[in-house]
PDB file of N, CA and C in Angstrom:
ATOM      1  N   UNK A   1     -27.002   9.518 -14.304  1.00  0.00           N
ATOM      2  CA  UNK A   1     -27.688   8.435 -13.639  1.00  0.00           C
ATOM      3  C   UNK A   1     -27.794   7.220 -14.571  1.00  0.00           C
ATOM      4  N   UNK A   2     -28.293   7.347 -15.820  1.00  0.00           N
ATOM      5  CA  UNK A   2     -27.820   6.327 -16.389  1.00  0.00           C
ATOM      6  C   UNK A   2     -26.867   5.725 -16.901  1.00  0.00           C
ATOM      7  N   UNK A   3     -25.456   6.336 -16.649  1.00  0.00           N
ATOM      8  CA  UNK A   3     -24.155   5.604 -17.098  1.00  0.00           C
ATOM      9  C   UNK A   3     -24.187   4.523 -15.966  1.00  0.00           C
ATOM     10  N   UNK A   4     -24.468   5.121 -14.202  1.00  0.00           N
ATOM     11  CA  UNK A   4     -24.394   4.339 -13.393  1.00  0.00           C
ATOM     12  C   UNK A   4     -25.668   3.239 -13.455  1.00  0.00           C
ATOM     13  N   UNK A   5     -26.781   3.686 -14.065  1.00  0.00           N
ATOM     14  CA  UNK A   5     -27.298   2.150 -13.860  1.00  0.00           C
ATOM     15  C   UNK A   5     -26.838   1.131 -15.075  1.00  0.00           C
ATOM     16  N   UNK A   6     -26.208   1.550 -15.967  1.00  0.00           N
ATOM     17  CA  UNK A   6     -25.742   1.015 -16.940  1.00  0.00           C
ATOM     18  C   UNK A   6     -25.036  -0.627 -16.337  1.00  0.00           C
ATOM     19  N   UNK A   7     -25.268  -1.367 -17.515  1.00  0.00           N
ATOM     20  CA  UNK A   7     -24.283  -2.571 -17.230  1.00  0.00           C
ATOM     21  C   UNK A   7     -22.998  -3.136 -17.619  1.00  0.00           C
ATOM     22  N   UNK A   8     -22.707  -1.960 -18.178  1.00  0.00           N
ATOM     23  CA  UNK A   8     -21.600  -1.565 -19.618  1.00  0.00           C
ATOM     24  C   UNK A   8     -20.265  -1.405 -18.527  1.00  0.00           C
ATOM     25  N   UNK A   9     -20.638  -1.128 -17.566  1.00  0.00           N
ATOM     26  CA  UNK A   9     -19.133  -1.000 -16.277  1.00  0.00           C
ATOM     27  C   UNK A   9     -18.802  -1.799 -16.102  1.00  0.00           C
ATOM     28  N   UNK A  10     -17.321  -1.789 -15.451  1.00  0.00           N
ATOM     29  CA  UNK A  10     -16.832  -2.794 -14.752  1.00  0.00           C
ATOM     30  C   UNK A  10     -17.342  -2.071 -13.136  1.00  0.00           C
ATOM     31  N   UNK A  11     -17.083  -2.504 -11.619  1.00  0.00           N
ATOM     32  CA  UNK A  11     -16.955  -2.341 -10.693  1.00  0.00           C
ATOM     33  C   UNK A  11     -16.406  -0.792 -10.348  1.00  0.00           C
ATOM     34  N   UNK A  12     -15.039  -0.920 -10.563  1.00  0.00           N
ATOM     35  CA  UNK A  12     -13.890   0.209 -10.424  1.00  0.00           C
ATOM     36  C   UNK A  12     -14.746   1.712 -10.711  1.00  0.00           C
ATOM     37  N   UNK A  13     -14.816   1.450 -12.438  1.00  0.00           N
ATOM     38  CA  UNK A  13     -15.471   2.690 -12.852  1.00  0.00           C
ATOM     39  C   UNK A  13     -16.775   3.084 -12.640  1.00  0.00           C
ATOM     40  N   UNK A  14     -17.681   1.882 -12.050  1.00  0.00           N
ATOM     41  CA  UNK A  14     -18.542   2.502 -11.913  1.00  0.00           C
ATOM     42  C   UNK A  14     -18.814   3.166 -10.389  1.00  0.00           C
ATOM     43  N   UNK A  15     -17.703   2.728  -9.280  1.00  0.00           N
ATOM     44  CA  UNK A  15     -17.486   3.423  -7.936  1.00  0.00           C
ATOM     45  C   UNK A  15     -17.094   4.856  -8.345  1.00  0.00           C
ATOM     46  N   UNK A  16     -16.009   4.932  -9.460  1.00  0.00           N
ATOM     47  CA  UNK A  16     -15.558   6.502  -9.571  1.00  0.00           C
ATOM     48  C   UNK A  16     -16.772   6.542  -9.586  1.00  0.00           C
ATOM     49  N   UNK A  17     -17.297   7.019 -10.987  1.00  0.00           N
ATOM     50  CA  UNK A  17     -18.594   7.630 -11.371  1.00  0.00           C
ATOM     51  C   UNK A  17     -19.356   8.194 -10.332  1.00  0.00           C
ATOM     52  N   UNK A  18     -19.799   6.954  -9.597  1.00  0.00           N
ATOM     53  CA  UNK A  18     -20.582   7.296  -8.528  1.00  0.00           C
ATOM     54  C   UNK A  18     -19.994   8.188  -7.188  1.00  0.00           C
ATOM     55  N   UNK A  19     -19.079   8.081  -7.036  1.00  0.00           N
ATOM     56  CA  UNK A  19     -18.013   8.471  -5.990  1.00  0.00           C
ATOM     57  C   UNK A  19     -18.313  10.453  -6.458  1.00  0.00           C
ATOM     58  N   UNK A  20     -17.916  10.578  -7.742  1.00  0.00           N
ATOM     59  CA  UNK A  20     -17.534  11.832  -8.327  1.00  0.00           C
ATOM     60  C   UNK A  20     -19.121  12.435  -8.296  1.00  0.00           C
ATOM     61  N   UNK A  21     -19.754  11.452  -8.667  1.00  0.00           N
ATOM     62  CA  UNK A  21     -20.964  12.166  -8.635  1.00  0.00           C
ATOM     63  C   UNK A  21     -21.557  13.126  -7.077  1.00  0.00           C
ATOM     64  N   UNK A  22     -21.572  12.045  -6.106  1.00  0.00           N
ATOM     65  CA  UNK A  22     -21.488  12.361  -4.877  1.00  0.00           C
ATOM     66  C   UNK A  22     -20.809  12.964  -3.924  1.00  0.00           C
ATOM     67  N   UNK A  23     -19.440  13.466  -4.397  1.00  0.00           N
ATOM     68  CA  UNK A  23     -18.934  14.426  -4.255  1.00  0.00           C
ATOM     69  C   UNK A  23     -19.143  15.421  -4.698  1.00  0.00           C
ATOM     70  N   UNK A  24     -19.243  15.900  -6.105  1.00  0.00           N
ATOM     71  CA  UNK A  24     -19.779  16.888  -6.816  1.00  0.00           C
ATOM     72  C   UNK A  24     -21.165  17.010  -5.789  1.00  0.00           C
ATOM     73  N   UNK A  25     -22.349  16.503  -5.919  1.00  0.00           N
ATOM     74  CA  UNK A  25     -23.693  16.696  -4.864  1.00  0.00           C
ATOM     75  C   UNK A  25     -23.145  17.424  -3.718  1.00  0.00           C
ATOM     76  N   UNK A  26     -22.309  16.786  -2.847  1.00  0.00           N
ATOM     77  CA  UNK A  26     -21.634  17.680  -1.641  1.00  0.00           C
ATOM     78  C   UNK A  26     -21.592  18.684  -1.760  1.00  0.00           C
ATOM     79  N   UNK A  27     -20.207  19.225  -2.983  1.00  0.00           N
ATOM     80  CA  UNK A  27     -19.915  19.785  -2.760  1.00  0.00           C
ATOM     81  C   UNK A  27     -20.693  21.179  -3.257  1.00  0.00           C
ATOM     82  N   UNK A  28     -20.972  20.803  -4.217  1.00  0.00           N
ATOM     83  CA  UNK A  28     -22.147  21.926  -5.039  1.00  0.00           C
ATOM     84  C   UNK A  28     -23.081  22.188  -3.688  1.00  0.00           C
ATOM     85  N   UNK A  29     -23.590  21.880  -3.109  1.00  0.00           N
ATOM     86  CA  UNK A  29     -24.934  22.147  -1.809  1.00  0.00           C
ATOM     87  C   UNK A  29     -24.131  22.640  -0.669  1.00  0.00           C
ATOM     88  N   UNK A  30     -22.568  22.369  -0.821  1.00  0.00           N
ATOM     89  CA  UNK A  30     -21.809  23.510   0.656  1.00  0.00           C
ATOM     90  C   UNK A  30     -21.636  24.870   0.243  1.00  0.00           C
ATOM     91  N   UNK A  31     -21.357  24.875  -1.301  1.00  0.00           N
ATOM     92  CA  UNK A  31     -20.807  25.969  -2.006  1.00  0.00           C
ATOM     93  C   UNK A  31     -22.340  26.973  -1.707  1.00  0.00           C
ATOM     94  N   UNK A  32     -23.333  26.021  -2.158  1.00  0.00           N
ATOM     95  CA  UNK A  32     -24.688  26.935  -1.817  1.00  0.00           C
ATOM     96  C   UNK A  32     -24.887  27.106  -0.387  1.00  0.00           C
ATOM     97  N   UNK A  33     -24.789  26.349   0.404  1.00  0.00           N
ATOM     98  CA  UNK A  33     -25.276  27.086   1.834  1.00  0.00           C
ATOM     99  C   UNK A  33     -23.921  28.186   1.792  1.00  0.00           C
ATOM    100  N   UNK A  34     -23.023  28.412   1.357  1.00  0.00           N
ATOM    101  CA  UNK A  34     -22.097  29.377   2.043  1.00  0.00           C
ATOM    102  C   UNK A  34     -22.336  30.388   1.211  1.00  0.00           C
ATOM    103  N   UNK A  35     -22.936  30.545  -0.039  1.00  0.00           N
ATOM    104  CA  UNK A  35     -23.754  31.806  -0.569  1.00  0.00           C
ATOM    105  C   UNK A  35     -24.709  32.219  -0.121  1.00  0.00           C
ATOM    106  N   UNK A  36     -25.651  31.313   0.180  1.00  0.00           N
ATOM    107  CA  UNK A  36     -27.116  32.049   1.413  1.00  0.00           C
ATOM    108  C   UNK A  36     -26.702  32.491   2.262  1.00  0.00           C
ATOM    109  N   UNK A  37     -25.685  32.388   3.056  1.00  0.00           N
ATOM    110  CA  UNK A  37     -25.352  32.522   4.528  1.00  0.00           C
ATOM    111  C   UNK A  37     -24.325  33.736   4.300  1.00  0.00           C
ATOM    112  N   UNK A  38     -24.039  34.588   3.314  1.00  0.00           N
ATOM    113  CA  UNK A  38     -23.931  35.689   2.931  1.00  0.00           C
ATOM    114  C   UNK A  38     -21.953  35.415   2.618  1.00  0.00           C
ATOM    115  N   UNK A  39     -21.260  34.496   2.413  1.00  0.00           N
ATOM    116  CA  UNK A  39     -19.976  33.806   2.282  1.00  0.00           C
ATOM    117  C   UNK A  39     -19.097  34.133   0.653  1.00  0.00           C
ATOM    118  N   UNK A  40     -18.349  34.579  -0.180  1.00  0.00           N
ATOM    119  CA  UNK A  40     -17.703  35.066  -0.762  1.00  0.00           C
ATOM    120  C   UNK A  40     -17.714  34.021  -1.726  1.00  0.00           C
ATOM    121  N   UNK A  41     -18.465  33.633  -3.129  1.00  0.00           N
ATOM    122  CA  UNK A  41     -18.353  32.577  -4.095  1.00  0.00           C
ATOM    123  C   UNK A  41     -16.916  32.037  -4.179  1.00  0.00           C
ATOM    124  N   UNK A  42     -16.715  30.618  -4.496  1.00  0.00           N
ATOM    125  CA  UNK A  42     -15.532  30.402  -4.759  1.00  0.00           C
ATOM    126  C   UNK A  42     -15.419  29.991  -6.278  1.00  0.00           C
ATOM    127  N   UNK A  43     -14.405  30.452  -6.739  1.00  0.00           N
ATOM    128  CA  UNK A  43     -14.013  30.802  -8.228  1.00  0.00           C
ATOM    129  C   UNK A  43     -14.718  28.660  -8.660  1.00  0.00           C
ATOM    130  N   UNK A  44     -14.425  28.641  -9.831  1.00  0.00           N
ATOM    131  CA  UNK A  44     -15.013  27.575 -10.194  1.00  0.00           C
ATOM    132  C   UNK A  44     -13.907  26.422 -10.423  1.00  0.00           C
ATOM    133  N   UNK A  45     -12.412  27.257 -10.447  1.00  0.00           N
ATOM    134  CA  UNK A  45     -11.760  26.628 -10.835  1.00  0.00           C
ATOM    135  C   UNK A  45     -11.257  25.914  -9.426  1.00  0.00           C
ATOM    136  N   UNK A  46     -11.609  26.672  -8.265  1.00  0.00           N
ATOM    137  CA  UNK A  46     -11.202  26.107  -7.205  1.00  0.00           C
ATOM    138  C   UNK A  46     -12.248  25.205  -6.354  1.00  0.00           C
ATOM    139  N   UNK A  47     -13.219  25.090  -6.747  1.00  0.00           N
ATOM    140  CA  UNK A  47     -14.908  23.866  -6.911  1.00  0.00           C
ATOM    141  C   UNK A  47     -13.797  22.586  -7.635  1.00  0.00           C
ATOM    142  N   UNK A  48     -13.674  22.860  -8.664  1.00  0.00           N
ATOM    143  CA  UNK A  48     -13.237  21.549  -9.654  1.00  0.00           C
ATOM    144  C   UNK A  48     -11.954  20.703  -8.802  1.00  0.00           C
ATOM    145  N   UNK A  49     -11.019  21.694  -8.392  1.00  0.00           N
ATOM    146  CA  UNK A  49      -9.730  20.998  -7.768  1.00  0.00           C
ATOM    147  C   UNK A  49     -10.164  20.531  -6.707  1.00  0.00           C
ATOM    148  N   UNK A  50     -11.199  21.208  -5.402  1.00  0.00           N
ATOM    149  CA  UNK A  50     -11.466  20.420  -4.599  1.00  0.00           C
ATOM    150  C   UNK A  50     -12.181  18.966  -4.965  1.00  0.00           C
ATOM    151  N   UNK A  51     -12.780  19.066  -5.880  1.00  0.00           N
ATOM    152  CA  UNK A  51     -13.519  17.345  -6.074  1.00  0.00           C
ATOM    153  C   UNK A  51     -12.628  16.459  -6.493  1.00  0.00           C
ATOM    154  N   UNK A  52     -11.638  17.259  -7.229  1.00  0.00           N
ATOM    155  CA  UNK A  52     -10.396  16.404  -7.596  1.00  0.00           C
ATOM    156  C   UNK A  52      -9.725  15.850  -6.760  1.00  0.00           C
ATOM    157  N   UNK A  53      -9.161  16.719  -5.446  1.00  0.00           N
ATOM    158  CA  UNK A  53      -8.807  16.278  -4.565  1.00  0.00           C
ATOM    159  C   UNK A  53      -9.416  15.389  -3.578  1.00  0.00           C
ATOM    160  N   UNK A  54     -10.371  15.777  -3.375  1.00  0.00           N
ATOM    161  CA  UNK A  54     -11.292  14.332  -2.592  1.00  0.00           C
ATOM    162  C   UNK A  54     -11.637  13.296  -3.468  1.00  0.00           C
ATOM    163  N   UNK A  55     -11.954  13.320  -4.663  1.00  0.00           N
ATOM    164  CA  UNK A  55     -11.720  12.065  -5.231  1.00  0.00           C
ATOM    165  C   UNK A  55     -10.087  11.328  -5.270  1.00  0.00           C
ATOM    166  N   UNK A  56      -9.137  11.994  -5.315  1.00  0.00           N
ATOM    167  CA  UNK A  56      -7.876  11.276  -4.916  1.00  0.00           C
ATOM    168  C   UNK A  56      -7.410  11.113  -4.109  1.00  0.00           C
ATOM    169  N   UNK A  57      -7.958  11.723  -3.301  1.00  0.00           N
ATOM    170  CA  UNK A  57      -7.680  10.621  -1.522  1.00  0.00           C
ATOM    171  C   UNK A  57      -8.479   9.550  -1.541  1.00  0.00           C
ATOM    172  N   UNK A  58      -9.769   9.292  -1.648  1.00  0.00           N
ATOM    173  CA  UNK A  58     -10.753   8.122  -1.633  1.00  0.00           C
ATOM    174  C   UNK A  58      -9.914   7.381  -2.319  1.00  0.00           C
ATOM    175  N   UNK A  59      -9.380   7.271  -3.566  1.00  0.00           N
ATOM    176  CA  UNK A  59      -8.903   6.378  -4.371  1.00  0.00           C
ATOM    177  C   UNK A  59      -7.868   5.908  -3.792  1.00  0.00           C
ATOM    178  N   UNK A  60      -6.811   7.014  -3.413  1.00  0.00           N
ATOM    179  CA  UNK A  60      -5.320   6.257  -2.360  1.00  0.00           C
ATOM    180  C   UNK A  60      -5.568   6.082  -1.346  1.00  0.00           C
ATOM    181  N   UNK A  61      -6.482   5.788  -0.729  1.00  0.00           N
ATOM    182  CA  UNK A  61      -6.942   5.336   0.552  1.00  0.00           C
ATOM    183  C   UNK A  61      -7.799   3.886   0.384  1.00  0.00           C
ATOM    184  N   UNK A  62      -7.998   3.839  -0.730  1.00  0.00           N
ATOM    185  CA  UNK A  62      -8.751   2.460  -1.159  1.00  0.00           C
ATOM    186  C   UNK A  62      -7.607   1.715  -1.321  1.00  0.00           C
ATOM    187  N   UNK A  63      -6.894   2.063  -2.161  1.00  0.00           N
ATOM    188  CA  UNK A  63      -5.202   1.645  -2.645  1.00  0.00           C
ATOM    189  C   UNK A  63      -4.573   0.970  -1.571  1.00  0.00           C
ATOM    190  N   UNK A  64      -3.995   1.865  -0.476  1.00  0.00           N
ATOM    191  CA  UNK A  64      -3.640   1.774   0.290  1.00  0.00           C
ATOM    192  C   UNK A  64      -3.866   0.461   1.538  1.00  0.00           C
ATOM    193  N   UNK A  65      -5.599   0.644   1.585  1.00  0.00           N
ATOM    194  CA  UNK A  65      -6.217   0.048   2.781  1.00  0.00           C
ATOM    195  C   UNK A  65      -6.793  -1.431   2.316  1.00  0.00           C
ATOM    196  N   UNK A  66      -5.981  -2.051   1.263  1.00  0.00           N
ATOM    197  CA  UNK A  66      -5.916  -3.289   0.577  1.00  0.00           C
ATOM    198  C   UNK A  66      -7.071  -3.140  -0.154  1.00  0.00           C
ATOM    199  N   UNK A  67      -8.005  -2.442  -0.503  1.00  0.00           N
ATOM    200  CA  UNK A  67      -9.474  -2.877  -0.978  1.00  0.00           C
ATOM    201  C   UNK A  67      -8.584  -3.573  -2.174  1.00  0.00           C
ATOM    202  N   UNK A  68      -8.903  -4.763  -2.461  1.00  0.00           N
ATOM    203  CA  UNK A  68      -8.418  -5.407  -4.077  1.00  0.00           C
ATOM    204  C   UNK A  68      -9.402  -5.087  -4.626  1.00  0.00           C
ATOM    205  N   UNK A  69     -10.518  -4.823  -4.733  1.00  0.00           N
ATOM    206  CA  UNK A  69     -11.480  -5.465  -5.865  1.00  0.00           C
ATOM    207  C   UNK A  69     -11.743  -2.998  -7.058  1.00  0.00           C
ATOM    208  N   UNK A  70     -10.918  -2.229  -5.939  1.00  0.00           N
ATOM    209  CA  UNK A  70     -10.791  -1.151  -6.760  1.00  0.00           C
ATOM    210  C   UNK A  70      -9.986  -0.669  -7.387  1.00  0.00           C
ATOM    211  N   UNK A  71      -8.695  -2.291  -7.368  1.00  0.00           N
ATOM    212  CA  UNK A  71      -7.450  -2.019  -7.367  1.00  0.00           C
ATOM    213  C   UNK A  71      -7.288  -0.788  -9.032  1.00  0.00           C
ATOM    214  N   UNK A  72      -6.193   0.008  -9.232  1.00  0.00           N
ATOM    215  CA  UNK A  72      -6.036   0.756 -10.506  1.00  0.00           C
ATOM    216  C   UNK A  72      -6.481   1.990 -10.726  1.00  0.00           C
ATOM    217  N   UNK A  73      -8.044   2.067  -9.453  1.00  0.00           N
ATOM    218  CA  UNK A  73      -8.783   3.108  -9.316  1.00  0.00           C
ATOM    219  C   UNK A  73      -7.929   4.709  -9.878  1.00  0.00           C
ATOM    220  N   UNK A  74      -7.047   4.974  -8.772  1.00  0.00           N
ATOM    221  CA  UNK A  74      -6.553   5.793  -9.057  1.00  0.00           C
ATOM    222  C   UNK A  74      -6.004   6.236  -9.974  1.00  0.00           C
ATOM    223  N   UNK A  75      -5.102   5.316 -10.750  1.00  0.00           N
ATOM    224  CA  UNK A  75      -4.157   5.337 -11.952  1.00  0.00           C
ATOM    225  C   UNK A  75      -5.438   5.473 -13.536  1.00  0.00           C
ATOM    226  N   UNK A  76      -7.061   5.029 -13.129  1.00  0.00           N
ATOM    227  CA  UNK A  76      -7.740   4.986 -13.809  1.00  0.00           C
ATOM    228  C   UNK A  76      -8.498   6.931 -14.039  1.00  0.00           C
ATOM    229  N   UNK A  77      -8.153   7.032 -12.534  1.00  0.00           N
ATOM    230  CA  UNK A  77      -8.612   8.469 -12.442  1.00  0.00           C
ATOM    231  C   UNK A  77      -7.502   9.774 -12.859  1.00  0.00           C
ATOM    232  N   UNK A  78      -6.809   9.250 -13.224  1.00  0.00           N
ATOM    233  CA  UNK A  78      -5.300   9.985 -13.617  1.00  0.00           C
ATOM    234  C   UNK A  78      -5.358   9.805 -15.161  1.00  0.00           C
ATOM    235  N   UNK A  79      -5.776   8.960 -15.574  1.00  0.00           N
ATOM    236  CA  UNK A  79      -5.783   8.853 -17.061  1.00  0.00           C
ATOM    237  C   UNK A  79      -7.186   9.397 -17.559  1.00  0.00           C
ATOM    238  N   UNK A  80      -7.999   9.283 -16.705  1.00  0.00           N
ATOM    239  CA  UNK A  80      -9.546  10.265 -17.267  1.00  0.00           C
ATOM    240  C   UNK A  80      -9.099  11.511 -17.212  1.00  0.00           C
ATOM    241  N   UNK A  81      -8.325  12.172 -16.448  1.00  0.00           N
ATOM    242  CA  UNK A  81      -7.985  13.798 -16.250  1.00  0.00           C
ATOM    243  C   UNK A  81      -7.037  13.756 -17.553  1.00  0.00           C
ATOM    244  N   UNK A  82      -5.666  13.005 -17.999  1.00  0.00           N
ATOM    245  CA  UNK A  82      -5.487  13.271 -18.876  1.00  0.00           C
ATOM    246  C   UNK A  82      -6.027  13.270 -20.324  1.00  0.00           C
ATOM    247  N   UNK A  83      -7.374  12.309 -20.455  1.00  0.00           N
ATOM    248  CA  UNK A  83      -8.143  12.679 -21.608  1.00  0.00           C
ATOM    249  C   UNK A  83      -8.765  14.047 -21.738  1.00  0.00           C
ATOM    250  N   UNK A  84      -9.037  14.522 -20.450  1.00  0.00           N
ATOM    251  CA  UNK A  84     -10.338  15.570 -20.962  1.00  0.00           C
ATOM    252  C   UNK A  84      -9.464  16.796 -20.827  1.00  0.00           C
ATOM    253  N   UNK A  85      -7.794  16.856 -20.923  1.00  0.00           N
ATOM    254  CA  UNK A  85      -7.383  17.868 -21.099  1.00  0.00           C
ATOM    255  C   UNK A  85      -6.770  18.394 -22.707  1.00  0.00           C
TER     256      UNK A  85
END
């Protein structure tokens, strides 16, 4: 929460951030209703790829649907995955 209230961003990164964050929220609270509701855990590694994947559609769909002002988004989110590997 405080990277995003930070003023240290540009625009772009601070939509990921927030974007990832709020996906992660999603998705973490479906993963839990489908454990209460008596549903088969899903491995962790397959949690991580789904956020991955919905964060890279949002981004090529921003791309795509002219937004200029997120322009790189994606190519920005492709180079964060290759740091943290």
């Amino acid at each position: 929460m405080r990277i995003l209230a930070s003023n240290n961003l540009d625009n772009t990164k601070r939509f990921i951030i927030g974007y990832v964050f709020q996906n992660a929220i999603h998705t973490f609270w479906g993963e839990r209703n489908s454990r209460k509701h008596g549903e088969t855990p899903l491995p962790t590694e397959k949690i991580v790829k789904m956020i991955d994947k919905n964060i890279r559609n949002r981004l090529s769909t921003l791309t795509r649907g002219g937004e200029e002002r997120y322009a790189g988004g994606l190519q920005m989110w492709f180079v964060s995955i290759l740091h943290t590997k």
